[in-house]
C-alpha atoms as a PDB file:
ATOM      1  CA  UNK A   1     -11.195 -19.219 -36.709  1.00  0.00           C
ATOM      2  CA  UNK A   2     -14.362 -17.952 -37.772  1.00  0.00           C
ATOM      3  CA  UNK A   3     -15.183 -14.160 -38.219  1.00  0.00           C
ATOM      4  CA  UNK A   4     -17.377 -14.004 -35.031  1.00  0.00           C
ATOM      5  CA  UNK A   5     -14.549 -15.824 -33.124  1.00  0.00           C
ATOM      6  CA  UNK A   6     -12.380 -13.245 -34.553  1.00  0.00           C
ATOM      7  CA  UNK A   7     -14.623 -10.414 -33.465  1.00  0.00           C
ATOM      8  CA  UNK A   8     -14.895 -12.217 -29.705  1.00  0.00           C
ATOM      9  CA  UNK A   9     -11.585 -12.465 -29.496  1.00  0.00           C
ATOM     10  CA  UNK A  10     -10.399  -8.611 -30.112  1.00  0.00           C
ATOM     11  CA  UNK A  11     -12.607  -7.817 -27.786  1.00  0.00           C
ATOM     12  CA  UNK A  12     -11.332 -10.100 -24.958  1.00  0.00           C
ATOM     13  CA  UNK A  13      -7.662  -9.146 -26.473  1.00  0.00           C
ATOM     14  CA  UNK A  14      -9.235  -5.211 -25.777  1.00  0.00           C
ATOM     15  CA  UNK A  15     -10.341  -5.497 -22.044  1.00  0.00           C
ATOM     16  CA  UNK A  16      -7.589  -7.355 -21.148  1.00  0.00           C
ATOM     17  CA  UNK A  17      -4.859  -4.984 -22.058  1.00  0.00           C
ATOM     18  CA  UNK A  18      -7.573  -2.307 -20.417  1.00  0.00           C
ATOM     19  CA  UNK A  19      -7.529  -4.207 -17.081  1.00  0.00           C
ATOM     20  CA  UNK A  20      -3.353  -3.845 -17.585  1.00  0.00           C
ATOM     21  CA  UNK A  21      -3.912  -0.202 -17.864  1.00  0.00           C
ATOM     22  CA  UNK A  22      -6.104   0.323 -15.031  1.00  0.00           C
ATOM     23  CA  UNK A  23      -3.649  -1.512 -12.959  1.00  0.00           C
ATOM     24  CA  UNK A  24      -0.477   0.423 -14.201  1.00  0.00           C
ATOM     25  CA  UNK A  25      -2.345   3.505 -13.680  1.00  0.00           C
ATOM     26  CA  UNK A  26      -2.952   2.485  -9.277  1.00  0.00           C
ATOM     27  CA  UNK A  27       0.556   1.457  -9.061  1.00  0.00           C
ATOM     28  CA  UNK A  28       1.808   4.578 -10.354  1.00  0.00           C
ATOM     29  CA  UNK A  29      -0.640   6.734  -8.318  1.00  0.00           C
ATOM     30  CA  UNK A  30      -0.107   4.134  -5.258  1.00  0.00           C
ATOM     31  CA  UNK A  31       3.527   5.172  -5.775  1.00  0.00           C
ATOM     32  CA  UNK A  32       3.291   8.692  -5.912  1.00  0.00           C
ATOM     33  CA  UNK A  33       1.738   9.270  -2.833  1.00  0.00           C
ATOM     34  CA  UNK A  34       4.119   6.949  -0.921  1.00  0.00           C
ATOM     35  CA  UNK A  35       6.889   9.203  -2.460  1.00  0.00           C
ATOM     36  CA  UNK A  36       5.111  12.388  -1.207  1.00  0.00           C
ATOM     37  CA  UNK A  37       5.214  10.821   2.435  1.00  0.00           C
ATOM     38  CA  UNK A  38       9.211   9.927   1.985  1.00  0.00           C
ATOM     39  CA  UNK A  39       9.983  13.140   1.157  1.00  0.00           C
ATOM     40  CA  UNK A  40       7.269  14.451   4.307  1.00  0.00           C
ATOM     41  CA  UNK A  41       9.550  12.374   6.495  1.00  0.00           C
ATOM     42  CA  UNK A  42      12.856  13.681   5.081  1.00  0.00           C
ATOM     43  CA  UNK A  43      11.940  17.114   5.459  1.00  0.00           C
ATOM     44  CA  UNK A  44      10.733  16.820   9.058  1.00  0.00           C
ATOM     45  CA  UNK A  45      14.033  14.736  10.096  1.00  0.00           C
ATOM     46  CA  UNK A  46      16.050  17.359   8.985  1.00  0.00           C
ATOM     47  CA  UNK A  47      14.527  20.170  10.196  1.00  0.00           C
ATOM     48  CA  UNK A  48      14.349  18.551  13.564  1.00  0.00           C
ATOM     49  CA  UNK A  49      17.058  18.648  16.124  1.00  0.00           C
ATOM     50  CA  UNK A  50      19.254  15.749  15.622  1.00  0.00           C
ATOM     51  CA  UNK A  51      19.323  14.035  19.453  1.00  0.00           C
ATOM     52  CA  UNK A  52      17.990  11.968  21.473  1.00  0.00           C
ATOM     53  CA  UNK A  53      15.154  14.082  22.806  1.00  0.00           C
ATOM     54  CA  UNK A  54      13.918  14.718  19.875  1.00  0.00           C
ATOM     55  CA  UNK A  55      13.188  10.873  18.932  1.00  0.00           C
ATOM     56  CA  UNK A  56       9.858  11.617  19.965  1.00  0.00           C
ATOM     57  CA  UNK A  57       8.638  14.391  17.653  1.00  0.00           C
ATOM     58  CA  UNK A  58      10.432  12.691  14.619  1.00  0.00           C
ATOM     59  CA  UNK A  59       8.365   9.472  15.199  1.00  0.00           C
ATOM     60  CA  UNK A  60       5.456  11.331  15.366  1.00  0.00           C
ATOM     61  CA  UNK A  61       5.764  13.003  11.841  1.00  0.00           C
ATOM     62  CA  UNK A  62       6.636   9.634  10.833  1.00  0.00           C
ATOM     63  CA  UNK A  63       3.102   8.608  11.857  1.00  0.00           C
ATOM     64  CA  UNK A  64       1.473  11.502  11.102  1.00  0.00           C
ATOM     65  CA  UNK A  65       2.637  11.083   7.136  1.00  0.00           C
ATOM     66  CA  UNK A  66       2.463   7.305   6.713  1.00  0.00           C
ATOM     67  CA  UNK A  67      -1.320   7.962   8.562  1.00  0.00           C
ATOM     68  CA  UNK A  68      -1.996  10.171   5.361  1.00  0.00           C
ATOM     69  CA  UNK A  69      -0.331   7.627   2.568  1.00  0.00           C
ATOM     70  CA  UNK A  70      -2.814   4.607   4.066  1.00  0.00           C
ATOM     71  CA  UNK A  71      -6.253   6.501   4.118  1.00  0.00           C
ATOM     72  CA  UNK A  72      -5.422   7.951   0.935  1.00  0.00           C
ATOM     73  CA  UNK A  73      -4.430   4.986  -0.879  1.00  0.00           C
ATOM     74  CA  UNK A  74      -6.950   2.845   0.830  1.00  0.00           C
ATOM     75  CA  UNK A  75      -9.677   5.691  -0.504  1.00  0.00           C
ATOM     76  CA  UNK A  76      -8.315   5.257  -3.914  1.00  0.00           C
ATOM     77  CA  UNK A  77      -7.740   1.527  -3.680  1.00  0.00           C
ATOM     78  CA  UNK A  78     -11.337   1.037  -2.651  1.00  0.00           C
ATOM     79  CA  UNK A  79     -12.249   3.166  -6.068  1.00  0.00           C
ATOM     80  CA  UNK A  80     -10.494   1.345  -8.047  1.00  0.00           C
ATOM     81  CA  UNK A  81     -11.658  -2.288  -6.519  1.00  0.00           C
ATOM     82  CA  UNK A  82     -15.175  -0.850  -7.582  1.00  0.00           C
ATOM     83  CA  UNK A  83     -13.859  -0.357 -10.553  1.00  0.00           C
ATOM     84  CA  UNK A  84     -12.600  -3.705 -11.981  1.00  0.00           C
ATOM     85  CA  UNK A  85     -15.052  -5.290 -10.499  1.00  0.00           C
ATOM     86  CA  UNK A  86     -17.249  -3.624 -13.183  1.00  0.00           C
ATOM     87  CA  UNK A  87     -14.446  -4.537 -15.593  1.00  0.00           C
ATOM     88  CA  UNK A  88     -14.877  -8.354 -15.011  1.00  0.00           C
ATOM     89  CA  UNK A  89     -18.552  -7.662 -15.196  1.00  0.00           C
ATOM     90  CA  UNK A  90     -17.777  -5.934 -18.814  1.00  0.00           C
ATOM     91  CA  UNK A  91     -15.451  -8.859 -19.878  1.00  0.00           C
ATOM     92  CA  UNK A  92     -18.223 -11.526 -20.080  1.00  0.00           C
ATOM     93  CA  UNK A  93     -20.776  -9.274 -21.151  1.00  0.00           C
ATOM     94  CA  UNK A  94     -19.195  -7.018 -23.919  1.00  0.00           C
ATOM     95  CA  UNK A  95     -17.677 -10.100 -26.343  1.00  0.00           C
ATOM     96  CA  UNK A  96     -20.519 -12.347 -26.215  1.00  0.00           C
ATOM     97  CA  UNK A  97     -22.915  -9.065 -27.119  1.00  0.00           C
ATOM     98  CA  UNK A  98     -20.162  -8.392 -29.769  1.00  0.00           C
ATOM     99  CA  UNK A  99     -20.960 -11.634 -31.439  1.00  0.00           C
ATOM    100  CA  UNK A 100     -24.478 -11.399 -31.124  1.00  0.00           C
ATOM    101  CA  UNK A 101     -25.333 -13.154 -27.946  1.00  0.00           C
ATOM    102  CA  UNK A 102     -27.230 -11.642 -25.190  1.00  0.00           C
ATOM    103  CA  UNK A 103     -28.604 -13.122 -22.133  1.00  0.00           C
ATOM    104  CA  UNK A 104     -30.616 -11.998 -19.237  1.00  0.00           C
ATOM    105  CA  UNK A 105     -29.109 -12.019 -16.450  1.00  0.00           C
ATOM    106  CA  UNK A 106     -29.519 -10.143 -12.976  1.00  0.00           C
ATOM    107  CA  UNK A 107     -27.101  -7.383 -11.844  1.00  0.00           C
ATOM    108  CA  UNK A 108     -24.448  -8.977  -9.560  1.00  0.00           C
ATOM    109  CA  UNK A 109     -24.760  -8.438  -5.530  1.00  0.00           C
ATOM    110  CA  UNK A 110     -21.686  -6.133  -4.526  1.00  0.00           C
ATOM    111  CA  UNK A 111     -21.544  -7.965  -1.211  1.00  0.00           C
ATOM    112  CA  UNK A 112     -18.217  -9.707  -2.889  1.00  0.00           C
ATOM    113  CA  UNK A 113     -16.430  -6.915  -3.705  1.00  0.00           C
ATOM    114  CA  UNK A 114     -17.548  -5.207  -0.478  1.00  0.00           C
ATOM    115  CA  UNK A 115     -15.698  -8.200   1.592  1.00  0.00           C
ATOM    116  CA  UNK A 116     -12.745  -7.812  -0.965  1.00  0.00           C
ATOM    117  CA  UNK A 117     -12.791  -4.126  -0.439  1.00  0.00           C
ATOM    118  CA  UNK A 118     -12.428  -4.418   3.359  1.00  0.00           C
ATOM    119  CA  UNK A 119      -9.554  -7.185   2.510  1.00  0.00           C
ATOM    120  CA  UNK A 120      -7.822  -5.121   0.517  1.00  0.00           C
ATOM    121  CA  UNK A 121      -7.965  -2.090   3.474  1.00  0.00           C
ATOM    122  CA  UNK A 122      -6.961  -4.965   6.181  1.00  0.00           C
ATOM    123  CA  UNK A 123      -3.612  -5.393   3.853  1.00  0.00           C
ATOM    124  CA  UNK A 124      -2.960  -1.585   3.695  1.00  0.00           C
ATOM    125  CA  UNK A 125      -3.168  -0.832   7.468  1.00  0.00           C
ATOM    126  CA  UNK A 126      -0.376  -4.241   7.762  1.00  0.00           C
ATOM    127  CA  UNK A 127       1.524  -2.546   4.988  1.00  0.00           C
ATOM    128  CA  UNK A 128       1.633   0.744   6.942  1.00  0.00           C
ATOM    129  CA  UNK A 129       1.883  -0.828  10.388  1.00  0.00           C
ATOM    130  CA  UNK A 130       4.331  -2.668   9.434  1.00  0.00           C
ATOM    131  CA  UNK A 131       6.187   0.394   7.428  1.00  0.00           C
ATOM    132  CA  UNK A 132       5.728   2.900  10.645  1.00  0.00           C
ATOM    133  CA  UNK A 133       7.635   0.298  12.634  1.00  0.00           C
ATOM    134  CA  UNK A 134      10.771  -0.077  10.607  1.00  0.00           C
ATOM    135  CA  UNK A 135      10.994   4.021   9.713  1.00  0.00           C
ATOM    136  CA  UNK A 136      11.043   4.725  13.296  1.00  0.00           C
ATOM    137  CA  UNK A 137      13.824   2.117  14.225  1.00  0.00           C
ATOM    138  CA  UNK A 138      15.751   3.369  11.705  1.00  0.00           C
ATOM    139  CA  UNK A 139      15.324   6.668  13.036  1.00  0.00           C
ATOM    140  CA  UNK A 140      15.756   5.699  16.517  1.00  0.00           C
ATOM    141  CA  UNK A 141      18.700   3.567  16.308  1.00  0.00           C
ATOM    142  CA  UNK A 142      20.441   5.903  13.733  1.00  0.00           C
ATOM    143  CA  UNK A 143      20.063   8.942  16.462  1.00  0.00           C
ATOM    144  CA  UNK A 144      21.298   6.433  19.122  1.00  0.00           C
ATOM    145  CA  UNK A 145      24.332   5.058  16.901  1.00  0.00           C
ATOM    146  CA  UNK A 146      25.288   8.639  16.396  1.00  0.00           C
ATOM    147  CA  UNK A 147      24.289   8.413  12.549  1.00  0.00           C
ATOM    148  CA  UNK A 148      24.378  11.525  10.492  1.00  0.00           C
ATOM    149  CA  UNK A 149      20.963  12.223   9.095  1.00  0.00           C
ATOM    150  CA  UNK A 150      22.571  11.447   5.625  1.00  0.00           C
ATOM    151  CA  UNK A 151      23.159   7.865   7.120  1.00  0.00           C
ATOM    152  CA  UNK A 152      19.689   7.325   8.504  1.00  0.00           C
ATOM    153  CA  UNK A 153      17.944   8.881   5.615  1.00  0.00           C
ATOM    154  CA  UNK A 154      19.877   6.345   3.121  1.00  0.00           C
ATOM    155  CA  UNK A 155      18.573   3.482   5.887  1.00  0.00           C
ATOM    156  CA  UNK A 156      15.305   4.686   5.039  1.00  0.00           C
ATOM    157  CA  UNK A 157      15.752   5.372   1.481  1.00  0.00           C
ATOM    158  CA  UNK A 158      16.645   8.521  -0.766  1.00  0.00           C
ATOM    159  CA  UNK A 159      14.018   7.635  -3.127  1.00  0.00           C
ATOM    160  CA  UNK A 160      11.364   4.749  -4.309  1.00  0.00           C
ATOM    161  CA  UNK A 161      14.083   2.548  -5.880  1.00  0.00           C
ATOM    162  CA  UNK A 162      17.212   2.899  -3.484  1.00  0.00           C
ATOM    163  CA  UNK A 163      18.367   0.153  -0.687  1.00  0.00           C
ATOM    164  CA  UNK A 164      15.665   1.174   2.457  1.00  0.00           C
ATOM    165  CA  UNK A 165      12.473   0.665   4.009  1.00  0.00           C
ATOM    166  CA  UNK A 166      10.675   2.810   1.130  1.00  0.00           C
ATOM    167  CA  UNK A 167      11.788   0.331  -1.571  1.00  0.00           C
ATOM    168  CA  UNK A 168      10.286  -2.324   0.393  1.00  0.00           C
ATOM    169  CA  UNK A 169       7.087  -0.321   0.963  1.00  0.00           C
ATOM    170  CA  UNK A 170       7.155   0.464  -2.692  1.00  0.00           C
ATOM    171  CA  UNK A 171       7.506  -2.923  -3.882  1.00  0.00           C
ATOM    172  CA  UNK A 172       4.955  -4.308  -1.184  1.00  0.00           C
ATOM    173  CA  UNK A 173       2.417  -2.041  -2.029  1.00  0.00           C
ATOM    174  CA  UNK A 174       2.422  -2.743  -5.840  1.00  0.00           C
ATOM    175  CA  UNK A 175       2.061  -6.244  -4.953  1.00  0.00           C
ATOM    176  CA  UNK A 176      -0.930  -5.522  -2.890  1.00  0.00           C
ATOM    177  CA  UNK A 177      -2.798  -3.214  -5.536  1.00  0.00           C
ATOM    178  CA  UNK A 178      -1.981  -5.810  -8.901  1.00  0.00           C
ATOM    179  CA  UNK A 179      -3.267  -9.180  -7.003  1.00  0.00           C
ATOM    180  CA  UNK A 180      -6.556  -7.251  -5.188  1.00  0.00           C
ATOM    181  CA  UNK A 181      -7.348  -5.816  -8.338  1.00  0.00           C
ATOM    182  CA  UNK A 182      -6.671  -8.779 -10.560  1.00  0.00           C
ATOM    183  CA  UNK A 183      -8.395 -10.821  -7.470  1.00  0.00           C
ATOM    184  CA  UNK A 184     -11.611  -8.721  -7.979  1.00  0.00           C
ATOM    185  CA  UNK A 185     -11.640  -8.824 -11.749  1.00  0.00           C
ATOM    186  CA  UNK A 186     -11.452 -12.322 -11.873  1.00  0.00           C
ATOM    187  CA  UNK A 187     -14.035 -12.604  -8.937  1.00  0.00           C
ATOM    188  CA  UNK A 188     -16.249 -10.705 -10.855  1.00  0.00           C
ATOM    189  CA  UNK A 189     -15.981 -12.233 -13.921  1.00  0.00           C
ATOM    190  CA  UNK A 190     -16.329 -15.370 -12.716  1.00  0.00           C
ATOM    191  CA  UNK A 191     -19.849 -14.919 -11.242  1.00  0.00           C
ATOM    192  CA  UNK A 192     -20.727 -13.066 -14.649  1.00  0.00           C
ATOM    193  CA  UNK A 193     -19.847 -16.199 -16.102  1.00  0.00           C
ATOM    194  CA  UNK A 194     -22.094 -18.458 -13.493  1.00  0.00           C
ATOM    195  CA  UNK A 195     -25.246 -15.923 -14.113  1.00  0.00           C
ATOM    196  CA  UNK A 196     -24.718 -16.607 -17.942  1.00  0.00           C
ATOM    197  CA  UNK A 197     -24.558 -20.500 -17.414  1.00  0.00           C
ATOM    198  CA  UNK A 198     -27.689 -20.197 -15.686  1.00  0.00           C
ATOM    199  CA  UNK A 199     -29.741 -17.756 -18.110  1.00  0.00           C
ATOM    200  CA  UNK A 200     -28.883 -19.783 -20.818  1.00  0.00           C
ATOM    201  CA  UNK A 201     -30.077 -23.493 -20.365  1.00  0.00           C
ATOM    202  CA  UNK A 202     -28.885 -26.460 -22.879  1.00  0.00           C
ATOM    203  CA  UNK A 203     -25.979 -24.053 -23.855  1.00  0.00           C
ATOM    204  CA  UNK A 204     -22.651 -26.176 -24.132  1.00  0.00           C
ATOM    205  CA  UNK A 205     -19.554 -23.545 -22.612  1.00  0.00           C
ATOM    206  CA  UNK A 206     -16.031 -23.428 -22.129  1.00  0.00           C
ATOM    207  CA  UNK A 207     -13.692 -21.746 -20.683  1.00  0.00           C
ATOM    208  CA  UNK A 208      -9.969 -21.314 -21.580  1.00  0.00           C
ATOM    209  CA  UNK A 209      -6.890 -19.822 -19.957  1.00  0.00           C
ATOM    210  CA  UNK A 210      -5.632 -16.173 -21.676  1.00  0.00           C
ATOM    211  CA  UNK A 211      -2.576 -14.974 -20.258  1.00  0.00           C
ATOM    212  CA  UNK A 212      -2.140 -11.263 -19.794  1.00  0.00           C
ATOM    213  CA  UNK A 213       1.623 -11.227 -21.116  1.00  0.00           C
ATOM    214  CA  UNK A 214       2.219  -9.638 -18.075  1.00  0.00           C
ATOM    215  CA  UNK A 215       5.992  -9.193 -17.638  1.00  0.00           C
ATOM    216  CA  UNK A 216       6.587 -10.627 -14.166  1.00  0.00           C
ATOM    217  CA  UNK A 217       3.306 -13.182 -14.349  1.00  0.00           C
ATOM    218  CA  UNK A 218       4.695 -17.207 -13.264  1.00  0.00           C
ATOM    219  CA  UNK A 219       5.852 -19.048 -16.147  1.00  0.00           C
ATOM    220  CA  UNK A 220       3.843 -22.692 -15.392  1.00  0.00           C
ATOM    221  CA  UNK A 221       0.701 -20.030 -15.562  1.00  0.00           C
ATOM    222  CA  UNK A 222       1.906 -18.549 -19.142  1.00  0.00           C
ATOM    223  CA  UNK A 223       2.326 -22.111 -20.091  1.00  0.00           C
ATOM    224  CA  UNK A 224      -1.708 -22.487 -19.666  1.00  0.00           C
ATOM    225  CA  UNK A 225      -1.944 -19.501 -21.969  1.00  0.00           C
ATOM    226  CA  UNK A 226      -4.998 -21.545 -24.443  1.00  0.00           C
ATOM    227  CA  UNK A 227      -5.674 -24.061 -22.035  1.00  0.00           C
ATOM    228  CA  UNK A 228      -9.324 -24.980 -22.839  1.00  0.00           C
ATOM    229  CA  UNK A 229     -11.541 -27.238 -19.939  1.00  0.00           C
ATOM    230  CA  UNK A 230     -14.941 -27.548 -19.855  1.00  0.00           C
ATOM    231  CA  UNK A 231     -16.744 -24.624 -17.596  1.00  0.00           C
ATOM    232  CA  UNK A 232     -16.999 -27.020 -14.412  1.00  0.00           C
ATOM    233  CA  UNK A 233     -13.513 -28.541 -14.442  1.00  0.00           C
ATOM    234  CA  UNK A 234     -10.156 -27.132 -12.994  1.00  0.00           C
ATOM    235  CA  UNK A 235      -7.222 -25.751 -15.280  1.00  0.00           C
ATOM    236  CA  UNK A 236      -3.883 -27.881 -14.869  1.00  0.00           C
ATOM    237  CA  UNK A 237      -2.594 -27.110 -10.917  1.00  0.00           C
ATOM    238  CA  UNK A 238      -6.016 -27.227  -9.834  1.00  0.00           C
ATOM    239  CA  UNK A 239      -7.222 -23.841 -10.413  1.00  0.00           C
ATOM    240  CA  UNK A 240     -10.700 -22.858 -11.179  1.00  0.00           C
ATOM    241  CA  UNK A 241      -9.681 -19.585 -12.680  1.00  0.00           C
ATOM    242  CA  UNK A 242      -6.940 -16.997 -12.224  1.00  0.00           C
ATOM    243  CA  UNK A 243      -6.890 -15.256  -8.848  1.00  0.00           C
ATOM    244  CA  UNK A 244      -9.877 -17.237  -7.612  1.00  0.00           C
ATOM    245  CA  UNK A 245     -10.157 -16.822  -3.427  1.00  0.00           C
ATOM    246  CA  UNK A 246      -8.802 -19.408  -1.387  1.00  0.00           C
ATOM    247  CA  UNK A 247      -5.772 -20.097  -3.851  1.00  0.00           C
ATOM    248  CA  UNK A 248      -2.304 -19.649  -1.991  1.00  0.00           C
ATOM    249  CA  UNK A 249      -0.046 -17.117  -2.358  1.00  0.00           C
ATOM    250  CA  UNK A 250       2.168 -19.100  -5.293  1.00  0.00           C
ATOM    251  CA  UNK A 251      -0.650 -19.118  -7.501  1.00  0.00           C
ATOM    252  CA  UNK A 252      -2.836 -15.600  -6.757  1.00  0.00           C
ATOM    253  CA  UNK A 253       0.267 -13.165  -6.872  1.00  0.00           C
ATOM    254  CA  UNK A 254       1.893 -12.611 -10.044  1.00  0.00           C
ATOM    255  CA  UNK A 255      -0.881 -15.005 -11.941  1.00  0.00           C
ATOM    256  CA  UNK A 256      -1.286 -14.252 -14.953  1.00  0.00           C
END
């Protein structure tokens, strides 16, 4: 490898384990607020009269702080979006110019990440919809089965990691924030990489698979880990690049 490979390289080696931050960083945020609306919903459950009159006023603070967790984390989610989709741009531009190459090419329309922005919002309001639904049938069939709040509340869960509904949220919603970002880095990147093609005619390019290490990332997609195909060709199991739109579920989540 020569020294300017070297020097690409690192830096590829740098962003990527930057994009890995950024993500780690949403997750962890992601989870905190979702733990700030369990323990909202705890608090009002127990303070609340435990009968069957009263199903309506806990159901409503169930709303009222799931309502909070999805316009906050779909605020933060759309910052973050923004975000790595600068990232991609960054992970075409910053190598090359490392190694001495720069080309002229025209800023990138954000109508793409706008449309993966609203995406990513569409899959938050499911998440909570979906999340509202199975807290308050907890709820109401725990008051109805003559449940102790102790009972219920362990239904729901005690924390982010016990048997409930909030593990499920929990692990739902990391899903949702790792693939949307990854989706719009890679979306990004990608057209970065078609503006390059274009600004530099009679230029001869590649492009080869990197794996992120990640630990939960699908084995036949670590296996491609140095896969090299020329630019307009498809890596092994038909995939133009990782995370590109209209893959299915089996090879966007968890790629890697």
């Amino acid at each position: 490898m020569t020294k300017a490979e070297k020097a690409y390289m690192k830096k590829i080696n740098e962003l990527i384990a930057k994009v890995g931050r950024l993500e780690d960083v949403e997750v962890a945020r992601v989870a905190g607020l979702l733990n700030n609306s369990r323990k909202e919903i705890a608090s009002r459950i127990i303070a609340t009269e435990w009968d069957a009159y009263h199903i309506p006023q806990m159901t409503d603070a169930v709303n009222d702080a799931m309502l909070t967790f999805s316009n906050r984390y779909k605020s933060f989610q759309t910052d973050a979006l923004a975000n790595m989709f600068q990232a991609g741009v960054d992970a075409v531009d910053w190598p090359l110019n490392i190694v001495g190459f720069k080309f002229a090419t025209p800023e990138l329309s954000a109508t793409a990440l706008e449309i993966l922005q609203g995406f990513s919002i569409d899959l938050i309001s499911g998440l909570t919809q979906d999340a509202v639904k199975k807290i308050n049938a907890e709820l109401t069939l725990g008051v109805l089965g003559n449940k102790t709040h102790f009972q219920v509340m362990q239904g729901i869960g005690g924390n982010l990691t016990d048997k409930g509904v909030f593990k499920t949220i929990a692990s739902r919603a990391e899903t949702i924030t790792r693939t949307e970002m990854a989706r719009v880095h890679s979306t990004a990147r990608e057209a970065r990489n078609q503006a390059t093609i274009k600004a530099s005619p009679g230029e001869k390019w590649l492009k080869k698979w990197l794996s992120s290490h990640k630990a939960n990332s699908r084995d036949e997609h670590a296996e491609l880990d140095g896969e090299t195909v020329p630019v307009d060709e498809n890596f092994p199991g038909n995939i133009p690049y990782p995370h590109a739109p209209g893959l299915p579920a089996a090879d966007s989540i968890n790629c890697g």
